[in-house]
Protein backbone atom coordinates (compact mmCIF):
# COMPACT_ATOMS: atom_id res chain seq x y z
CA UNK A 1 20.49 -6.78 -27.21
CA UNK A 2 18.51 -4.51 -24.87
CA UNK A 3 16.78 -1.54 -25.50
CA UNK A 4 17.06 0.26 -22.16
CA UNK A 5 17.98 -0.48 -18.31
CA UNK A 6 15.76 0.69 -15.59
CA UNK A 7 17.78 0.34 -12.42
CA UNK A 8 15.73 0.49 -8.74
CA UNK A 9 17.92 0.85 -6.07
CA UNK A 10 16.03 2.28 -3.15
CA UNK A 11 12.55 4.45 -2.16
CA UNK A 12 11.55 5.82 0.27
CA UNK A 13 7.75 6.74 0.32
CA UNK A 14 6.30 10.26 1.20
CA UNK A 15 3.40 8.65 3.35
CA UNK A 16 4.44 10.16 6.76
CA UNK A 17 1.58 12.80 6.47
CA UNK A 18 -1.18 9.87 6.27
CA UNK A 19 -0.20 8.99 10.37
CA UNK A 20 -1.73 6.29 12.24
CA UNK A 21 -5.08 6.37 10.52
CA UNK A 22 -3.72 4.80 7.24
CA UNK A 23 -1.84 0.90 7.75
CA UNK A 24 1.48 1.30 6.38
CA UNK A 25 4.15 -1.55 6.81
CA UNK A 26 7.28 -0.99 8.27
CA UNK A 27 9.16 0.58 5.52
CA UNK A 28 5.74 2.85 4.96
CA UNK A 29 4.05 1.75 1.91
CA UNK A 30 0.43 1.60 2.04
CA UNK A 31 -0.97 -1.39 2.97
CA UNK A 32 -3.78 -2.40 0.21
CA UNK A 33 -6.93 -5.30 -0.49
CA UNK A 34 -6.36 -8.41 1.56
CA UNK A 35 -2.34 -7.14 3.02
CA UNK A 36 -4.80 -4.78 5.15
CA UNK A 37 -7.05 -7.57 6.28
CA UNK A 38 -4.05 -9.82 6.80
CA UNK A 39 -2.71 -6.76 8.63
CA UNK A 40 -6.15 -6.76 11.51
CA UNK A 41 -6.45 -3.18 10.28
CA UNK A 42 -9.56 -3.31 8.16
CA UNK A 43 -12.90 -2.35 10.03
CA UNK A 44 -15.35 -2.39 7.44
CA UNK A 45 -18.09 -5.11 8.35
CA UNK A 46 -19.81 -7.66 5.89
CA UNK A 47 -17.07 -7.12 2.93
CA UNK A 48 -13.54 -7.87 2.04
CA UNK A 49 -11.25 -4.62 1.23
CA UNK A 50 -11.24 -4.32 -2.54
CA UNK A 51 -8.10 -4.50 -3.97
CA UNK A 52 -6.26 -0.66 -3.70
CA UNK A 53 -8.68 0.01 -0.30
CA UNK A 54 -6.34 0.68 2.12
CA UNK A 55 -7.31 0.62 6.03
CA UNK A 56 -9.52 3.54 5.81
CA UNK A 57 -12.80 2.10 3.79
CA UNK A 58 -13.81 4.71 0.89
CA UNK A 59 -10.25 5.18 0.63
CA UNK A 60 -7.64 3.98 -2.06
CA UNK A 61 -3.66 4.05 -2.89
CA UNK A 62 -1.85 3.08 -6.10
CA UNK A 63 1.44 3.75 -7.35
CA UNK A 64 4.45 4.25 -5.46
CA UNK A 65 3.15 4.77 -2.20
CA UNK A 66 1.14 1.47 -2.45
CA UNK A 67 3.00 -1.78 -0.91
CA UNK A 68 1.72 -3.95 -4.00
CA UNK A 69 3.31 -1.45 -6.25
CA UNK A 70 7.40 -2.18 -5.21
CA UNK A 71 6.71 -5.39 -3.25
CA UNK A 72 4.13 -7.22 -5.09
């Protein structure tokens, strides 16, 4: 027996206003932590990103518009 179905078909995230400054991948969720690294988009010297930074140091994204959010 199941309580309740949660079908996810499909998104599309709002991150178009963000523009170049902000890593995105190619279906435009934020790029996060070490995906930004991985990326060559962080430019923060003498530290990792932490985990929700995105490119932009000082800067974080979670929930939908975050890549690690849909795609894990």
């Amino acid at each position: 027996p199941s309580g309740g179905l949660f079908v996810f078909i499909g998104a599309k995230p709002g991150t178009d206003l963000l523009g170049e400054a902000v890593a995105r991948d190619a279906d435009g969720y934020v790029l996060t932590g070490e995906a930004v690294a991985a990326a060559g988009r962080w430019t923060e010297r003498g530290r990792r990103p932490l985990p929700l930074e995105t490119s932009v140091p000082g800067l974080f994204a979670a929930g939908e518009c975050a890549c690690v959010s849909v795609h894990g």
